[in-house]
N, C-alpha and C. Protein backbone atom coordinates (compact mmCIF):
# COMPACT_ATOMS: atom_id res chain seq x y z
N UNK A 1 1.44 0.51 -20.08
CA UNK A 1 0.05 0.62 -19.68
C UNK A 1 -0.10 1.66 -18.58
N UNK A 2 -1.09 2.51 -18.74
CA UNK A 2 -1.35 3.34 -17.79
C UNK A 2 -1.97 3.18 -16.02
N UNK A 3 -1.23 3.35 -15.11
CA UNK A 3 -1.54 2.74 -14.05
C UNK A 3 -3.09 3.18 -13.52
N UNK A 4 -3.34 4.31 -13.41
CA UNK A 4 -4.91 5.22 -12.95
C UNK A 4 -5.20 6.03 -13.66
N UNK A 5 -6.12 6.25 -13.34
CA UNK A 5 -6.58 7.71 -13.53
C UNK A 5 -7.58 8.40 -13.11
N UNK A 6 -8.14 9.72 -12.65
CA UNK A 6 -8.65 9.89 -11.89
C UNK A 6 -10.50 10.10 -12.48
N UNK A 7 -11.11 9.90 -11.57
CA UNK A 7 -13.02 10.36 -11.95
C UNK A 7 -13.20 11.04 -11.45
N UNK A 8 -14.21 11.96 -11.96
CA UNK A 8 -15.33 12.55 -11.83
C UNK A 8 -16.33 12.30 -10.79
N UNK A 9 -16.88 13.01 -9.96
CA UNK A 9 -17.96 12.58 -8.72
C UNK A 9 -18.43 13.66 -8.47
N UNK A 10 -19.41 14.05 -7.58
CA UNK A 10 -20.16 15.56 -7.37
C UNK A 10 -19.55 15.88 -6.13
N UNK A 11 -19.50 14.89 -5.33
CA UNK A 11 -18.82 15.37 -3.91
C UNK A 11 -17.37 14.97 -3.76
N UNK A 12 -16.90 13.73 -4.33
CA UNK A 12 -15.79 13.30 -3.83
C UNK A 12 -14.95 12.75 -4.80
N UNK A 13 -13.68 12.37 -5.05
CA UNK A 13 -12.79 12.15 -5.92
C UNK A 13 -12.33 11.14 -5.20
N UNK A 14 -12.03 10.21 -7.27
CA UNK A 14 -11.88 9.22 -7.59
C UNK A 14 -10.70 8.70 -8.19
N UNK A 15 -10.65 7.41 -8.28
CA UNK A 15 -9.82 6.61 -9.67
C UNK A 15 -9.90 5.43 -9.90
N UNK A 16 -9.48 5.61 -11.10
CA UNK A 16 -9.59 4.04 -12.05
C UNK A 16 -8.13 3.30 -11.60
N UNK A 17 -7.63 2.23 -11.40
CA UNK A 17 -6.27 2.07 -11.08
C UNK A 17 -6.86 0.62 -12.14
N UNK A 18 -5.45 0.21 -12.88
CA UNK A 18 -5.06 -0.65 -13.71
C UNK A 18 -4.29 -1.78 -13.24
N UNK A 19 -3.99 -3.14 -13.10
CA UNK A 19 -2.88 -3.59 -13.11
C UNK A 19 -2.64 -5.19 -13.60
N UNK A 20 -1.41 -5.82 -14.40
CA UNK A 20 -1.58 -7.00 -14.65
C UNK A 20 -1.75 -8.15 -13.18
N UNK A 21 -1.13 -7.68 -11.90
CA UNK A 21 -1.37 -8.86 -10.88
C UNK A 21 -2.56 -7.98 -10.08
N UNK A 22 -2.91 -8.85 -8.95
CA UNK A 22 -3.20 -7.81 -7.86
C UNK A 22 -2.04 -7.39 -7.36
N UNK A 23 -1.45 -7.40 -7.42
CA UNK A 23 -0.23 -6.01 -6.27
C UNK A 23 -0.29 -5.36 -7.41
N UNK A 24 0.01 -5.85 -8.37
CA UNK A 24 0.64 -4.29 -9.53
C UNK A 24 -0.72 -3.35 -9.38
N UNK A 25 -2.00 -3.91 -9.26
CA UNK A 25 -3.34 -3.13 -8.90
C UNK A 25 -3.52 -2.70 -7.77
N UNK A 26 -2.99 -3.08 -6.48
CA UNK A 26 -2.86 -2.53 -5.45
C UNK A 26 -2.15 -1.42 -5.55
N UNK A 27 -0.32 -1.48 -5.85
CA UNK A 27 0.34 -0.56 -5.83
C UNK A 27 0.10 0.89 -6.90
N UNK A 28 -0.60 0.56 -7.96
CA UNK A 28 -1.38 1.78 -8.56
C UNK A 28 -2.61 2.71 -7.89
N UNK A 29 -3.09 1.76 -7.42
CA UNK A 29 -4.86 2.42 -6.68
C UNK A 29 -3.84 3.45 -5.31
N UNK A 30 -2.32 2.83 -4.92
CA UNK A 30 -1.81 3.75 -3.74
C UNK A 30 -1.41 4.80 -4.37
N UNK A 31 -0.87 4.83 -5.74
CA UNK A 31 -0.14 5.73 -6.32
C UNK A 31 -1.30 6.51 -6.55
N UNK A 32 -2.51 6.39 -7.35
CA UNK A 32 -3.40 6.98 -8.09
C UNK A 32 -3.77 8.17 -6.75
N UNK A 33 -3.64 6.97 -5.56
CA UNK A 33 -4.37 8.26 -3.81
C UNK A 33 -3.48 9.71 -3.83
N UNK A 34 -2.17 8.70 -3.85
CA UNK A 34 -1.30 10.29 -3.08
C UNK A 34 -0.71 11.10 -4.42
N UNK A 35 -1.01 10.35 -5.63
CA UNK A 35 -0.92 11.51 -6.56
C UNK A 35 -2.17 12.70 -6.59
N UNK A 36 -3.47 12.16 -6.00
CA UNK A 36 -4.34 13.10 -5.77
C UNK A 36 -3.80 14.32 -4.50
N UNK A 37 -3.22 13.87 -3.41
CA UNK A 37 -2.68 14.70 -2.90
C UNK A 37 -1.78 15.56 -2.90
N UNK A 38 -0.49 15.36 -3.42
CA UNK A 38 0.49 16.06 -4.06
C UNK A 38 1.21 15.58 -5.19
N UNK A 39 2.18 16.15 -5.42
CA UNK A 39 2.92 15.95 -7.00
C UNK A 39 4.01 14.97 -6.70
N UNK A 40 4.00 13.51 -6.74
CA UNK A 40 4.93 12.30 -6.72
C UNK A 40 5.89 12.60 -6.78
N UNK A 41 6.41 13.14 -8.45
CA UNK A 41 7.61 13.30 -9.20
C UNK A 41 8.55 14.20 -8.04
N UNK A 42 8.11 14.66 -6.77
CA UNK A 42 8.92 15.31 -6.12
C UNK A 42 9.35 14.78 -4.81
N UNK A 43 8.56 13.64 -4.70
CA UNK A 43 8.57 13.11 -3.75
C UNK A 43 10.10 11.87 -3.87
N UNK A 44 10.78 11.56 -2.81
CA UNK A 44 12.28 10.76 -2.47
C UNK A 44 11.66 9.34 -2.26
N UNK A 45 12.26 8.61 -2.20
CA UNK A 45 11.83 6.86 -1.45
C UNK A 45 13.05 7.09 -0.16
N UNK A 46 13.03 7.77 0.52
CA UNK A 46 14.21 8.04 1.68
C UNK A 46 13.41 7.63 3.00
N UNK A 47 12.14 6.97 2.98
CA UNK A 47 11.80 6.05 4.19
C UNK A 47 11.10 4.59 4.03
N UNK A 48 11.07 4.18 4.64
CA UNK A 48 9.89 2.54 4.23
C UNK A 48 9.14 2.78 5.64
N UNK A 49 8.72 1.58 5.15
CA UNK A 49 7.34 1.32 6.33
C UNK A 49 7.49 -0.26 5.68
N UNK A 50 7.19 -1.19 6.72
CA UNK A 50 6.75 -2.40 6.65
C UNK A 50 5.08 -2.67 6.86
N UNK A 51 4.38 -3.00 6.03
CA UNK A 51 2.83 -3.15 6.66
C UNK A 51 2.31 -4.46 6.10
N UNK A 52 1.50 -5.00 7.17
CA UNK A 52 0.86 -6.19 7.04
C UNK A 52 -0.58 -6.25 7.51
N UNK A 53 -1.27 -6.44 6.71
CA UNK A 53 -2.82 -6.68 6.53
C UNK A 53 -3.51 -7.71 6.20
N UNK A 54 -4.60 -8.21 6.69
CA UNK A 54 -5.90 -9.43 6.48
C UNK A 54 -6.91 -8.35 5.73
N UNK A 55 -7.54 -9.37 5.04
CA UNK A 55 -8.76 -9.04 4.40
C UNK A 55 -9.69 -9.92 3.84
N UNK A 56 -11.20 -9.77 4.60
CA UNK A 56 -11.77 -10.65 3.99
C UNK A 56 -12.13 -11.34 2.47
N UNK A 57 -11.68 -10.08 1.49
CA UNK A 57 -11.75 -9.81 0.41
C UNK A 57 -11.00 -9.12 -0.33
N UNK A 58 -11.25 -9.00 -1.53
CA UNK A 58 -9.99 -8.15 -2.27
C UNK A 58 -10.39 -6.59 -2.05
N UNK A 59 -11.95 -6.26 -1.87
CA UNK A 59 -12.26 -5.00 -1.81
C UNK A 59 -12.56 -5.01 -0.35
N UNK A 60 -12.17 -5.77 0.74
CA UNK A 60 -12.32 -5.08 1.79
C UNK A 60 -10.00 -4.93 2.43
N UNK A 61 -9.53 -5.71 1.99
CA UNK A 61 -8.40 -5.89 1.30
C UNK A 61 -7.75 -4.60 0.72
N UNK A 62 -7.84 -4.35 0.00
CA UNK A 62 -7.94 -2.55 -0.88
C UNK A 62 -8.39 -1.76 0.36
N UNK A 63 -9.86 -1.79 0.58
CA UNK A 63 -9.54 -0.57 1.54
C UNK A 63 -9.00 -0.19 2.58
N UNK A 64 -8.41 -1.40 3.46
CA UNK A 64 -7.67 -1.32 4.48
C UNK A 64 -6.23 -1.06 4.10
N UNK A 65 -5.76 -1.18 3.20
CA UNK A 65 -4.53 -0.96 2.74
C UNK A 65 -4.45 0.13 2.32
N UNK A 66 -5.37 0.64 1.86
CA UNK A 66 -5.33 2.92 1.09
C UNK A 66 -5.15 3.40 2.62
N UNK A 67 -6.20 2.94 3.60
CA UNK A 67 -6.58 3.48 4.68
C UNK A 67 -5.25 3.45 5.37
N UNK A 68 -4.88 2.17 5.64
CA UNK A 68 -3.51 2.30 6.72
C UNK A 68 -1.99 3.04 6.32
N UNK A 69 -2.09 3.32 4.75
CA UNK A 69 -1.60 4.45 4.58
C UNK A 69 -2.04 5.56 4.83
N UNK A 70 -3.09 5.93 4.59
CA UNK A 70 -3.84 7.34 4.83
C UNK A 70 -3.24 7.57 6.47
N UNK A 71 -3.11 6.71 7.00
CA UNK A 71 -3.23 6.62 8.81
C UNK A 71 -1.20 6.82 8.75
N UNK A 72 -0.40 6.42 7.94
CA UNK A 72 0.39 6.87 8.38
C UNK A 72 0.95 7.79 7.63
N UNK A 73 0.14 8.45 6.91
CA UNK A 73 0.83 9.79 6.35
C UNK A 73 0.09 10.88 7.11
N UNK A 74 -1.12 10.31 8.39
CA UNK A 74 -1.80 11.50 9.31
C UNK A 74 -1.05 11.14 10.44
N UNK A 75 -0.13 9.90 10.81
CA UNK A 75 0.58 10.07 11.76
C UNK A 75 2.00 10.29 11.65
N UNK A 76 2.52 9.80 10.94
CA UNK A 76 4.29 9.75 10.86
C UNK A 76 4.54 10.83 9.05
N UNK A 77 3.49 11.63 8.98
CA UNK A 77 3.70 12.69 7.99
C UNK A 77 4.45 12.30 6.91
N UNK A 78 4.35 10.87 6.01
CA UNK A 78 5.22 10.65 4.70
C UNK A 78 4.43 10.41 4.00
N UNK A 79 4.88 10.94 3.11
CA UNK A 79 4.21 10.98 1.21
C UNK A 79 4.66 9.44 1.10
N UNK A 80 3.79 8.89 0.25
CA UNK A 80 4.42 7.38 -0.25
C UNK A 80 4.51 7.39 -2.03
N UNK A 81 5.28 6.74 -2.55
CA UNK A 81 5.07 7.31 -3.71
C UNK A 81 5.92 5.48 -4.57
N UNK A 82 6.22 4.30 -3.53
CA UNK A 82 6.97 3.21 -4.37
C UNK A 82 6.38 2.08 -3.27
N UNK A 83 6.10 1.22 -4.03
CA UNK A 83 5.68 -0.13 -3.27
C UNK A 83 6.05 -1.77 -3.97
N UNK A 84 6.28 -2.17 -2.39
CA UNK A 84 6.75 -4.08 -3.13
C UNK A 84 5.45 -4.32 -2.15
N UNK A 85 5.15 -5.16 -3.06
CA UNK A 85 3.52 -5.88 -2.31
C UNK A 85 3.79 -7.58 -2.71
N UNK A 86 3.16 -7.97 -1.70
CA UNK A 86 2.44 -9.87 -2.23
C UNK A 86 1.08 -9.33 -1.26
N UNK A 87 0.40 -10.19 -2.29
CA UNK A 87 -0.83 -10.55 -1.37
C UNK A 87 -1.44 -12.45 -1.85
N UNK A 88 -1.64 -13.12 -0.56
CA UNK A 88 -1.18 -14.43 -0.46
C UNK A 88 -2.56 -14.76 0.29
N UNK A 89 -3.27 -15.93 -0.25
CA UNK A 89 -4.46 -16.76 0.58
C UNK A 89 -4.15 -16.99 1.71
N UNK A 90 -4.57 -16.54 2.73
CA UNK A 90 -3.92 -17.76 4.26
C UNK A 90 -4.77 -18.47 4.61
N UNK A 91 -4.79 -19.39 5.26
CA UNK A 91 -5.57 -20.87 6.04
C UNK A 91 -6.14 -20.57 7.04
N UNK A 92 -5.01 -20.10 7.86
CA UNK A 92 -5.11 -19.90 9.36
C UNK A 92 -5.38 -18.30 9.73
N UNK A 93 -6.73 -17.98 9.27
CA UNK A 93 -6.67 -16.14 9.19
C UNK A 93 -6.44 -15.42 10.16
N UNK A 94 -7.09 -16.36 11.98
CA UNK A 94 -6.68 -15.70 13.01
C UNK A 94 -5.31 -15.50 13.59
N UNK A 95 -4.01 -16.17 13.10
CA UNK A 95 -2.97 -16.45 13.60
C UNK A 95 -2.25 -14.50 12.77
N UNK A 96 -2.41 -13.80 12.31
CA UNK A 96 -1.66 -12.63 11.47
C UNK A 96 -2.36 -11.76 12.38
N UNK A 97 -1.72 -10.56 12.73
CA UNK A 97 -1.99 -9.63 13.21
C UNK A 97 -1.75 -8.33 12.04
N UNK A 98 -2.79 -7.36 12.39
CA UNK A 98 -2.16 -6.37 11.37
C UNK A 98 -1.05 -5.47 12.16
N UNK A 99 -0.01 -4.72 11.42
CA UNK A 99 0.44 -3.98 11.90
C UNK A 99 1.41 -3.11 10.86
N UNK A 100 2.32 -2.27 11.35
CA UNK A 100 2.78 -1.52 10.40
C UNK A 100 4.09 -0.86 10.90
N UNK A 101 4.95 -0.89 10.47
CA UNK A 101 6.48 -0.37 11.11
C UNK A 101 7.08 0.08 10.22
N UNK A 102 8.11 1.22 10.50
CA UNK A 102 9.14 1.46 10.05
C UNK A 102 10.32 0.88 10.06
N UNK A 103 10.75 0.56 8.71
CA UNK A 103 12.16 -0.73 8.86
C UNK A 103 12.92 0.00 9.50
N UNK A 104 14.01 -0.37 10.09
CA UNK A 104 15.65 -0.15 10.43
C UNK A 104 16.72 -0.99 9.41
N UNK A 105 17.58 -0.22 9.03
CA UNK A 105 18.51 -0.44 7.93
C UNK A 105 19.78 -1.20 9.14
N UNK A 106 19.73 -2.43 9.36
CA UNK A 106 21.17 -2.94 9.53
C UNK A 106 21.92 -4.14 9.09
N UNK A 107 22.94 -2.99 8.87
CA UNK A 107 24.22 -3.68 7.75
C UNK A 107 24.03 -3.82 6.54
N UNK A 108 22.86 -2.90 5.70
CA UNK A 108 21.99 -2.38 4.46
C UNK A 108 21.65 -3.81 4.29
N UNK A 109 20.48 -4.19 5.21
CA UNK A 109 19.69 -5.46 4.88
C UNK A 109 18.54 -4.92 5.50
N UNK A 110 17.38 -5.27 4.94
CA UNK A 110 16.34 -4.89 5.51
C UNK A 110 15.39 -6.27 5.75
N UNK A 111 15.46 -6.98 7.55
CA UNK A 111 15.25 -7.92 7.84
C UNK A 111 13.57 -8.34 8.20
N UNK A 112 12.85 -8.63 6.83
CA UNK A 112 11.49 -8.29 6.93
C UNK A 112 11.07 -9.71 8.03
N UNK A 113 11.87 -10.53 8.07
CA UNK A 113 11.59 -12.16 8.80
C UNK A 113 11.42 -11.85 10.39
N UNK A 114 12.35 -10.61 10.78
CA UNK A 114 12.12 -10.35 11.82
C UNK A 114 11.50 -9.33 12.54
N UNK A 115 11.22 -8.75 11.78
CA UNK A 115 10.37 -7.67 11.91
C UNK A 115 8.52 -8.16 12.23
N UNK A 116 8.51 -9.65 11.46
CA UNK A 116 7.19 -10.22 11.28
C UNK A 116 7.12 -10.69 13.23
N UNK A 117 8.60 -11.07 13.69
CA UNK A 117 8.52 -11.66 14.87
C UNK A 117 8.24 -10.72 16.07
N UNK A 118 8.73 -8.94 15.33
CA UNK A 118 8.68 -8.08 16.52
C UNK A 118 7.61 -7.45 17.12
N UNK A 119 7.20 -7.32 18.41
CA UNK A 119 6.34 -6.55 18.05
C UNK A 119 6.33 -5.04 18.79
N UNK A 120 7.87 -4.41 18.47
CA UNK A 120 8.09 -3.31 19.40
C UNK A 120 8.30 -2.71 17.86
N UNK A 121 7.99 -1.19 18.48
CA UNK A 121 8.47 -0.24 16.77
C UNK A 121 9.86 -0.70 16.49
N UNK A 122 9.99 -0.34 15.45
CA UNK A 122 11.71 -0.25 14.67
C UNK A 122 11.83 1.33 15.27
N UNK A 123 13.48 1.34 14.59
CA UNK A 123 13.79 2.76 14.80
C UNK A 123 13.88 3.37 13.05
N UNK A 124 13.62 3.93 13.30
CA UNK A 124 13.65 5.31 12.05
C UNK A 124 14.98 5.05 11.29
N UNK A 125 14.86 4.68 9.85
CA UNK A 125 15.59 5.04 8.82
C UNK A 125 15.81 5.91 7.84
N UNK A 126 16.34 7.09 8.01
CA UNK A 126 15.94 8.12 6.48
C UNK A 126 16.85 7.93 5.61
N UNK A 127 17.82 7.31 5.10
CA UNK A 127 17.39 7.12 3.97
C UNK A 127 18.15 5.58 3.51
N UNK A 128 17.35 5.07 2.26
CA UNK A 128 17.40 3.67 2.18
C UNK A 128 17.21 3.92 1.25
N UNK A 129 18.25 2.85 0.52
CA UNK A 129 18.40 2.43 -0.85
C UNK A 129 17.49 1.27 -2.00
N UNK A 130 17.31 1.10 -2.59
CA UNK A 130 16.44 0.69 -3.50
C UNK A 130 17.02 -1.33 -3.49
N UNK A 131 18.28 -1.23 -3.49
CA UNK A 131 19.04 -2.92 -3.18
C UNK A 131 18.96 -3.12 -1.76
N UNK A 132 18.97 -2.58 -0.76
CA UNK A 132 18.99 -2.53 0.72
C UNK A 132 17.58 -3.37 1.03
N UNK A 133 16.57 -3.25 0.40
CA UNK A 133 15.55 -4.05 0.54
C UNK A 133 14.79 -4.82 -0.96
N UNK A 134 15.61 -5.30 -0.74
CA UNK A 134 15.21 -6.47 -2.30
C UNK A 134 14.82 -8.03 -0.95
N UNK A 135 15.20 -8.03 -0.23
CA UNK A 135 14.43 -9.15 0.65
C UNK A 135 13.35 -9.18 0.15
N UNK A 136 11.87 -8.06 0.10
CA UNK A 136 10.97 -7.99 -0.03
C UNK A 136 10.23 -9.28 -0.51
N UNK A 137 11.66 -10.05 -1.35
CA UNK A 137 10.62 -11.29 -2.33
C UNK A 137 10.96 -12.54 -1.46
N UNK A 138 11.35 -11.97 -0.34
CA UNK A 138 11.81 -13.40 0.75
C UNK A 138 10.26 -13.59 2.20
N UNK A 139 9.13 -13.16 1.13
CA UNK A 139 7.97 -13.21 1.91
C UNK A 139 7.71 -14.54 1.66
N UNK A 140 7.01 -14.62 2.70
CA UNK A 140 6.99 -16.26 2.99
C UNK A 140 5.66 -16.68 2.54
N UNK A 141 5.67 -17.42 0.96
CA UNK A 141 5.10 -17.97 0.56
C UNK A 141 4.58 -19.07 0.35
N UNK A 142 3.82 -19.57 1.46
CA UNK A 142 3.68 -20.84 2.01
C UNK A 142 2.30 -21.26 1.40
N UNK A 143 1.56 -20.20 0.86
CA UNK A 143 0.28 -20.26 0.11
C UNK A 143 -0.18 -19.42 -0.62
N UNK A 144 -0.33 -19.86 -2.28
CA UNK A 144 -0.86 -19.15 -2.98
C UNK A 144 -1.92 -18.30 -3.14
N UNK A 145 -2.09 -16.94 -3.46
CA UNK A 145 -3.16 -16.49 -3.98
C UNK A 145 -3.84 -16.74 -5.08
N UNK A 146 -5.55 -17.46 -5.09
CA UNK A 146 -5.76 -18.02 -6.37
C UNK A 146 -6.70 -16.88 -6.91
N UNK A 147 -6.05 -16.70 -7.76
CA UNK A 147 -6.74 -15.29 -8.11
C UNK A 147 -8.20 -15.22 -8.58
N UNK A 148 -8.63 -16.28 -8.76
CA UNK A 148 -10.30 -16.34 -9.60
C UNK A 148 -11.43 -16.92 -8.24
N UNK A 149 -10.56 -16.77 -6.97
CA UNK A 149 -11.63 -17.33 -5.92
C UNK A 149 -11.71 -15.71 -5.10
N UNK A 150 -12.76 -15.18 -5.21
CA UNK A 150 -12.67 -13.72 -4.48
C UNK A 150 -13.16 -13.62 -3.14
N UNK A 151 -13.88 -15.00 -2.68
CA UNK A 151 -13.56 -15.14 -1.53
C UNK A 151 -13.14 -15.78 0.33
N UNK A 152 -12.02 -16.04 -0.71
CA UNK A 152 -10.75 -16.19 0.32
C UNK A 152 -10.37 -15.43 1.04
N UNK A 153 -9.89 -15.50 2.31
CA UNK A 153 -9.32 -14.90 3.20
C UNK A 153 -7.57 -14.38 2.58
N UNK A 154 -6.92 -13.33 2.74
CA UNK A 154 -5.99 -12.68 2.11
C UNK A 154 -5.12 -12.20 3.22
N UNK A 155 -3.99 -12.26 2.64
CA UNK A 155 -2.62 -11.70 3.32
C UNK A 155 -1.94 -10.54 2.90
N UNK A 156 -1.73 -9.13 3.33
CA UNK A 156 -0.91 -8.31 2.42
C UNK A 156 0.23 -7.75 3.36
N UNK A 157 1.49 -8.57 2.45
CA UNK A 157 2.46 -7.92 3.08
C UNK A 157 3.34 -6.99 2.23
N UNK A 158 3.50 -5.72 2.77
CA UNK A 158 4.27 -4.86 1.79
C UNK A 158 5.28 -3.87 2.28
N UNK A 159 6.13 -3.40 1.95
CA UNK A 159 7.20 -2.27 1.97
C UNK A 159 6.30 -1.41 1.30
N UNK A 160 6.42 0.19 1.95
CA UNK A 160 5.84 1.46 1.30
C UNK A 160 6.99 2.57 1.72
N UNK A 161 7.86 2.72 0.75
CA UNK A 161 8.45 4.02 0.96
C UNK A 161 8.04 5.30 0.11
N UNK A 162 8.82 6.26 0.76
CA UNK A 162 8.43 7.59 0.85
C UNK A 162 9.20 8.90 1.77
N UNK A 163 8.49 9.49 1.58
CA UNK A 163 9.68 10.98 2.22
C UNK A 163 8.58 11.86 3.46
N UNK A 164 8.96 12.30 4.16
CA UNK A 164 8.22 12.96 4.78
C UNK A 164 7.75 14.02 4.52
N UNK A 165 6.71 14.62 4.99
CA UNK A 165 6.12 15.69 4.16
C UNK A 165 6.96 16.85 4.53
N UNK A 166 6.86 18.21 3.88
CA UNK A 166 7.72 19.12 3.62
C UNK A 166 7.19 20.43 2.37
N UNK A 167 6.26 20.88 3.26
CA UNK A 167 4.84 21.49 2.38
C UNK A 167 6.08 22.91 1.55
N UNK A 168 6.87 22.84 1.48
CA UNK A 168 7.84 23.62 0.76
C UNK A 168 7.77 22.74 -0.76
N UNK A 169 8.20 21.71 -0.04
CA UNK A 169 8.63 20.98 -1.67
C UNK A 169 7.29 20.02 -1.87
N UNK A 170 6.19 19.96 -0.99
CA UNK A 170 5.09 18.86 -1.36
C UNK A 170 4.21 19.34 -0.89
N UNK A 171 3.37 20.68 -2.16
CA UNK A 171 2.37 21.53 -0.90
C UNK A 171 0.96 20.45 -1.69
N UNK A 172 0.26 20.55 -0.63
CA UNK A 172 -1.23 19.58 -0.28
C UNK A 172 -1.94 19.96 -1.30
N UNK A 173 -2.11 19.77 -2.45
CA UNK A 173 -3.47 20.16 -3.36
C UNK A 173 -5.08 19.26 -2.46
N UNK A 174 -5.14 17.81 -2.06
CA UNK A 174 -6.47 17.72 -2.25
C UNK A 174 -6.21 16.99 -0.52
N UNK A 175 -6.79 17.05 0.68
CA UNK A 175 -6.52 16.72 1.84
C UNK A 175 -7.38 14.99 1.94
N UNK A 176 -7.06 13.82 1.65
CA UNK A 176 -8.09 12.70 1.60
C UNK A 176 -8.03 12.44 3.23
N UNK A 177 -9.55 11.91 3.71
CA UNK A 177 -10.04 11.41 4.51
C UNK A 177 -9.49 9.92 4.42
N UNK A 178 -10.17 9.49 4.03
CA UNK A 178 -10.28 8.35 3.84
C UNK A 178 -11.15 7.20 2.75
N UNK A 179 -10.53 6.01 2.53
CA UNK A 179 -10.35 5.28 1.05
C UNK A 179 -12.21 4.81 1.44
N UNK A 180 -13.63 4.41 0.56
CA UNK A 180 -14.84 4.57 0.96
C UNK A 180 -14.90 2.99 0.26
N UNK A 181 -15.99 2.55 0.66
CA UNK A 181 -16.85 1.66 0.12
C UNK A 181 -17.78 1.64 -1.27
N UNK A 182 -18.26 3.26 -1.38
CA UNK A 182 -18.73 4.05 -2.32
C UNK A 182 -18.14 3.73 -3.71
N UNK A 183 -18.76 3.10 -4.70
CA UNK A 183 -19.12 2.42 -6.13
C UNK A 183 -17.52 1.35 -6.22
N UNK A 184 -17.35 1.08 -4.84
CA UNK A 184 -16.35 0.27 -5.03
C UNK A 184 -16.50 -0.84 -5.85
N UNK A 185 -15.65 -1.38 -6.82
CA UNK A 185 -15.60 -2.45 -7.21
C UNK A 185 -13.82 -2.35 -8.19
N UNK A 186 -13.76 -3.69 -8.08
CA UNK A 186 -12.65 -4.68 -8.62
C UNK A 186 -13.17 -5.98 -9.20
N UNK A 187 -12.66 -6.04 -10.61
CA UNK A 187 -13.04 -6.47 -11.20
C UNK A 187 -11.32 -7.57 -12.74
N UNK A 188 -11.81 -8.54 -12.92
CA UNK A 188 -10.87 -8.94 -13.29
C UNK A 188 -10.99 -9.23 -14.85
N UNK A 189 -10.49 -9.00 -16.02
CA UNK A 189 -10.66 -9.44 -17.74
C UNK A 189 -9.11 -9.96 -17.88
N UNK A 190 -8.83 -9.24 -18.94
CA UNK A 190 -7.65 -9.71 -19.19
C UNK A 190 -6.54 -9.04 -17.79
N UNK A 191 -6.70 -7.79 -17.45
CA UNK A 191 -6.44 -7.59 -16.18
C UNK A 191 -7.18 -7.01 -14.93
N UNK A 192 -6.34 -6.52 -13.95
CA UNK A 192 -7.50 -6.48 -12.79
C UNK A 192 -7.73 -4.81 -13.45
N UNK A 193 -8.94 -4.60 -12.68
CA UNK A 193 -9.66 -2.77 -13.04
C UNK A 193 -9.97 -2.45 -11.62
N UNK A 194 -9.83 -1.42 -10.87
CA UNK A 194 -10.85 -0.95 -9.56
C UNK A 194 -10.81 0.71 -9.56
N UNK A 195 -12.36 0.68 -9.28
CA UNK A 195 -12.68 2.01 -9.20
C UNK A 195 -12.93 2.29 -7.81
N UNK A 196 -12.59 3.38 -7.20
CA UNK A 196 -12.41 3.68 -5.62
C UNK A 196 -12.22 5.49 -5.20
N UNK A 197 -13.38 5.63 -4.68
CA UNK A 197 -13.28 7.08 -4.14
C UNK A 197 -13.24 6.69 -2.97
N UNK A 198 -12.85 8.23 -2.38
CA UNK A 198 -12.35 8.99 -1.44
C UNK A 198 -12.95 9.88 -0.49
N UNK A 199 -13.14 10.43 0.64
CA UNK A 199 -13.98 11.00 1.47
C UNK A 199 -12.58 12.07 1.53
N UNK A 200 -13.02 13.19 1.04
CA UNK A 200 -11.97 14.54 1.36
C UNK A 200 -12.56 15.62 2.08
C-alpha cells in the first residue's frame, strides 16, 4: 500500500498519508513532509531522537508531531527519514511533559525507560544500528489507544532517526515552515486517511 502522496494547493503543498494503525499514519504523514523536502533514498538512519508528545486529539496530535520535527531539523539540522511510534490514551494528561532528545548508545542498548526519567540532554550518537534500539516496543503500555473515541487525550512516544543535513548529498528542493491546521482532517474506513498542508 502506498504510504502518501502529495496535493495540489495554490499557495502551499500538501499530502495524502495512508496507514493501517495510527502510527503507521503518523509515520507516513512524517515521511510524506521530508520527502517534500529532499530525496529520502539518500538519506542514513545514523541518528535518533527520542520524542514525546500530548495531544488533545489526533489532529492536534499530528500537528505537533510534523512540527516538533520541523523544529528539530531547524535546530539540530537532521533529515528524518525512519520512525517507531505508539500513540496511547492517557488518564492522567497533566503528569507527561513534552520533550525531545537525542538517544545515547550505551553498551548498544538504547535506554528509552530512562531517558523518560531524564531531564538533561543525552549526548550525541552518530551512528546507530537498527537492533540497538528495538526497546522501542518496551513503551509503557499501561493504556490503550481506543481508536474509534477521537476525543481522548493521547500520548506519542517515538524514536525518529535520520542523518544530518549535508546540502552536498541532501540539497533542499522545498524549505517547509511549518505542519497547518488548513483542510486538516483524519479520517478512519477500513484505514486511517489524513490530508495535511504545509506553510513553505
Amino acid at each position: 500500500m502506498i504510504g502518501f502522496r502529495t496535493l495540489d494547493h495554490t499557495a502551499d503543498i500538501g499530502i495524502k498519508a495512508y496507514g493501517e494503525t495510527l502510527e503507521k499514519l503518523f509515520c507516513n504523514t512524517a515521511l510524506g513532509m521530508f520527502s517534500i523536502v529532499t530525496d529520502l533514498d539518500k538519506v542514513k538512519s545514523s541518528r535518533n531522537f527520542y520524542i514525546q508528545i500530548k495531544g488533545e486529539d489526533r489532529e492536534n496530535l499530528l500537528i505537533k508531531w510534523l512540527n516538533e520535527l520541523l523544529y528539530l531539523f531547524d535546530t539540530e539540522y537532521c533529515l528524518f527519514n525512519r520512525f517507531d511510534i505508539k500513540i496511547n490514551e492517557i488518564s492522567d494528561y497533566n503528569l507527561y511533559k513534552e520533550k525531545s532528545y537525542e538517544l545515547s548508545n550505551d553498551n548498544n542498548i538504547c535506554k528509552l525507560n530512562n531517558l523518560l526519567k531524564d531531564t538533561k540532554d543525552t549526548k550525541y550518537s552518530e551512528e546507530v544500528e537498527d537492533k540497538e534500539c528495538k526497546e522501542i516496543n518496551k513503551f509503557n503500555n499501561s493504556s490503550k489507544h481506543k481508536e474509534n473515541d477521537e476525543n481522548k487525550k493521547l500520548l506519542l512516544k517515538a524514536v525518529a532517526w535520520g542523518e544530518k543535513v549535508d546540502l552536498k548529498k541532501h540539497p533542499i528542493k522545498i524549505s517547509i515552515k511549518g505542519a497547518t491546521y488548513h483542510k486538516l482532517e483524519i479520517k478512519k474506513n477500513e484505514i486511517y486517511i489524513a490530508s495535511i498542508f504545509f506553510d513553505v
